[in-house]
Protein backbone atom coordinates (compact mmCIF):
# COMPACT_ATOMS: atom_id res chain seq x y z
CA UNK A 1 16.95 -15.50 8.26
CA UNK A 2 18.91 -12.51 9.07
CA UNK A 3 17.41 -9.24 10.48
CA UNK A 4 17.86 -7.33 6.81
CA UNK A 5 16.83 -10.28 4.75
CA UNK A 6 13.53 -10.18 7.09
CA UNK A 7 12.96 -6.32 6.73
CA UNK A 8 13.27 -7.08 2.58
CA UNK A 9 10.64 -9.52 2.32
CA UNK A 10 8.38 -7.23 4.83
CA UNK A 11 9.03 -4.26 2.55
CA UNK A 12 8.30 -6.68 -0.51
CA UNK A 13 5.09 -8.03 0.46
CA UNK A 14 3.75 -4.79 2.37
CA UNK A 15 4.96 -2.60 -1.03
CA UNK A 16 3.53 -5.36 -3.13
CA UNK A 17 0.25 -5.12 -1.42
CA UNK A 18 0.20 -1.11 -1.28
CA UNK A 19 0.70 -0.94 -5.30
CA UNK A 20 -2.13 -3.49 -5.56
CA UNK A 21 -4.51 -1.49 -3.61
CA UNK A 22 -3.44 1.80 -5.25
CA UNK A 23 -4.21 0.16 -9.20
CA UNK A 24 -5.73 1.97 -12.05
CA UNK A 25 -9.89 1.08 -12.67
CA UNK A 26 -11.03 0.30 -15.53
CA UNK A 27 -14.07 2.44 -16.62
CA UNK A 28 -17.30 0.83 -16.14
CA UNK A 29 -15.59 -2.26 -14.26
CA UNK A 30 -13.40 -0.58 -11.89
CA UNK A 31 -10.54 -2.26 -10.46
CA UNK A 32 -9.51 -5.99 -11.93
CA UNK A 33 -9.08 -9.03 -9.24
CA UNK A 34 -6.04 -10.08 -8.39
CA UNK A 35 -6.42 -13.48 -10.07
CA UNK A 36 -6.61 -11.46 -13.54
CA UNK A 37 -4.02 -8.89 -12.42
CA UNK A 38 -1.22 -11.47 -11.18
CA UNK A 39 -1.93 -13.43 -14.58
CA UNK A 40 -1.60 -10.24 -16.59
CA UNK A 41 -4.88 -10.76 -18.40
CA UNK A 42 -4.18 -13.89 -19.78
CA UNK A 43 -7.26 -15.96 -19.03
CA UNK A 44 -9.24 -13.07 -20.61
CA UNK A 45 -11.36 -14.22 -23.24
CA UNK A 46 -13.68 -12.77 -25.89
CA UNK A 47 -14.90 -9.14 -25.61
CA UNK A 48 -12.59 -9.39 -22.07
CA UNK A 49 -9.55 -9.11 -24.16
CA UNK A 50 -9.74 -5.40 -24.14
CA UNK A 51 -9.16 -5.24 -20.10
CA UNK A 52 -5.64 -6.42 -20.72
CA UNK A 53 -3.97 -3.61 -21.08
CA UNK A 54 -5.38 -2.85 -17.86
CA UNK A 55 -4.64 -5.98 -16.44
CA UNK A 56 -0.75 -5.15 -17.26
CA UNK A 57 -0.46 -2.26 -16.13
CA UNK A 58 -1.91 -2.83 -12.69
CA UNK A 59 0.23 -5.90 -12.53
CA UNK A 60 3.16 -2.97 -13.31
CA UNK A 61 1.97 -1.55 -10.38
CA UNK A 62 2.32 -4.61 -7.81
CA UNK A 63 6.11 -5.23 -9.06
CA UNK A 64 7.21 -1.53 -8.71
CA UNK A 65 5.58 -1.40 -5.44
CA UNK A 66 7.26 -4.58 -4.22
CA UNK A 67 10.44 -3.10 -5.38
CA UNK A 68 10.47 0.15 -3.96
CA UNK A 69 9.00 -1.59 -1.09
CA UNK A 70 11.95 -3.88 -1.05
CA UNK A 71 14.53 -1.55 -1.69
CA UNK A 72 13.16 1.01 0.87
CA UNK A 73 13.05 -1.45 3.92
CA UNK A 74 16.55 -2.90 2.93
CA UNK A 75 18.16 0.49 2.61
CA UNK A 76 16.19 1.51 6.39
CA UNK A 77 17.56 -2.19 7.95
CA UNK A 78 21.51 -1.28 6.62
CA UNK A 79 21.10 2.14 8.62
């Protein structure tokens, strides 16, 4: 694996990891595992079923930090 290829998937997992820890709570229950956050909420049952909006948008936040993350540490290696 090439230098810049290396840097990407650094930048990936460490942005990946930063938007996890910086996800929304939930009132009452504060912040959802990652097991229920990486499956979007879908293994929510019952009166659980209203955390999945929460559960989608904190998974929103894990992608668009491994992105930026991503895109940040590739655009840094090509300088």
């Amino acid at each position: 694996m090439t230098k810049s290829k290396g840097n990407v998937v650094f930048g990936f997992l460490l942005g990946s990891v930063t938007g996890f820890l910086l996800r929304p709570s939930v009132p009452v229950v504060g912040q959802l595992p990652l097991e229920t956050v990486l499956t979007r909420g879908s293994e929510l049952r019952g009166f659980e079923t209203m955390l999945i909006p929460y559960a989608e948008t904190s998974f929103n936040y894990v992608l668009a930090g491994a992105i930026v993350g991503a895109c940040l540490f590739w655009f840094v290696s090509k300088k």
